[in-house]
Protein backbone atom coordinates (compact mmCIF):
# COMPACT_ATOMS: atom_id res chain seq x y z
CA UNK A 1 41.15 -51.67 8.81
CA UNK A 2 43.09 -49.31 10.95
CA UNK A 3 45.84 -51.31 12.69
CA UNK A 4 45.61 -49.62 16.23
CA UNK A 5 46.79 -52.79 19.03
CA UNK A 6 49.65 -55.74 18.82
CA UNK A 7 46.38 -57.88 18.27
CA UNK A 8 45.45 -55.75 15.03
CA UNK A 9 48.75 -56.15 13.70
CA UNK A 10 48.63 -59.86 14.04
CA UNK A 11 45.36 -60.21 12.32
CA UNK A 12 45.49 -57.44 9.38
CA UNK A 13 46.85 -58.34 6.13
CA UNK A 14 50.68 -57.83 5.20
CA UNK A 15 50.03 -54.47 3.50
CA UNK A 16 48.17 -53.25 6.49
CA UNK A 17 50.55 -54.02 8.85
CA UNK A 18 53.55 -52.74 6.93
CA UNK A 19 51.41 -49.49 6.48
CA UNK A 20 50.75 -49.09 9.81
CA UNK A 21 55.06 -49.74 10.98
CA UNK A 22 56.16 -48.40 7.99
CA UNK A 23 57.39 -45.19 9.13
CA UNK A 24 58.67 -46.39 13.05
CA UNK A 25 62.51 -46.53 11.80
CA UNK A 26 62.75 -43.77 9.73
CA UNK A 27 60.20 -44.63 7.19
CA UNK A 28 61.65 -47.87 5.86
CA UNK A 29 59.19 -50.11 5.10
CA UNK A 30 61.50 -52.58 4.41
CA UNK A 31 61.71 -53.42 8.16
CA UNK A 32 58.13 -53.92 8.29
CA UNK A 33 57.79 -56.41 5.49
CA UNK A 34 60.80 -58.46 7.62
CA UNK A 35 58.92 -58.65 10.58
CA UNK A 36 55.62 -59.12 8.94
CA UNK A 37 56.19 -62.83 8.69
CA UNK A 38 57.46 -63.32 12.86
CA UNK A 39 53.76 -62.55 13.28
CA UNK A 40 51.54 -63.16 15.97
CA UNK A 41 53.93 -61.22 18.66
CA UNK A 42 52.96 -61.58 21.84
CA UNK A 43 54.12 -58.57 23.22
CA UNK A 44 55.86 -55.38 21.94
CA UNK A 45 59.18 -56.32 22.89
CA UNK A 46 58.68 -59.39 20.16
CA UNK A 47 57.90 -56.86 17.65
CA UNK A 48 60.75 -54.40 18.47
CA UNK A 49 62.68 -57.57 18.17
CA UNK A 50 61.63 -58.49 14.87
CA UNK A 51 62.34 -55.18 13.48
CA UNK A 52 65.75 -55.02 15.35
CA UNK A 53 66.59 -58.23 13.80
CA UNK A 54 65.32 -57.11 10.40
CA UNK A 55 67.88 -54.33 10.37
CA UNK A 56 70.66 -56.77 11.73
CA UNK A 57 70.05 -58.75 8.59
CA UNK A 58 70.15 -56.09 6.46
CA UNK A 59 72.90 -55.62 4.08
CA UNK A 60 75.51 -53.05 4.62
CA UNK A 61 74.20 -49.97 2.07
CA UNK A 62 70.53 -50.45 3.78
CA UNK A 63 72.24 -49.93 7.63
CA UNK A 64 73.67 -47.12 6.29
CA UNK A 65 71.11 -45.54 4.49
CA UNK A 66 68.87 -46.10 7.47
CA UNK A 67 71.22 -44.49 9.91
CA UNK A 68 71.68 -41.22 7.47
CA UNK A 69 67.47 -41.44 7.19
CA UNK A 70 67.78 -42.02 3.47
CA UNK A 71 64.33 -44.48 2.91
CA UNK A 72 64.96 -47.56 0.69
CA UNK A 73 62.53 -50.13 -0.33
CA UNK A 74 63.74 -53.60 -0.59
CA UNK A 75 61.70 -55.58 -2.93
């Protein structure tokens, strides 16, 4: 499965759905898993959100790295 709509991504399987967001901050994956447990999002704001919030947890070195595009996986 192909996740192409916000009701894809809410059904599809963890993998799938950090596949399909994987590379929508700089290819970090990392944000992806985060969010992958806020599912179902009712809108794309709530997703944004999740992600946003998944980098605001993030420890220091991963900000960084994200903001100088350097892709870490956080496991």
């Amino acid at each position: 499965m192909t996740p192409k709509t916000l009701a894809d991504l809410n059904a599809c399987s963890k993998d799938e759905f950090v596949a399909a967001l994987a590379n929508i901050f700089e290819y970090s994956p990392w944000i992806a898993e985060q969010a992958a447990s806020s599912r179902p999002f009712a809108g794309v704001n709530a997703l944004f959100g999740a992600m946003k919030a998944a980098v605001d947890r993030a420890p220091s070195e991963l900000r960084l790295a994200l903001t100088r595009s350097e892709s870490f996986r956080v496991d």
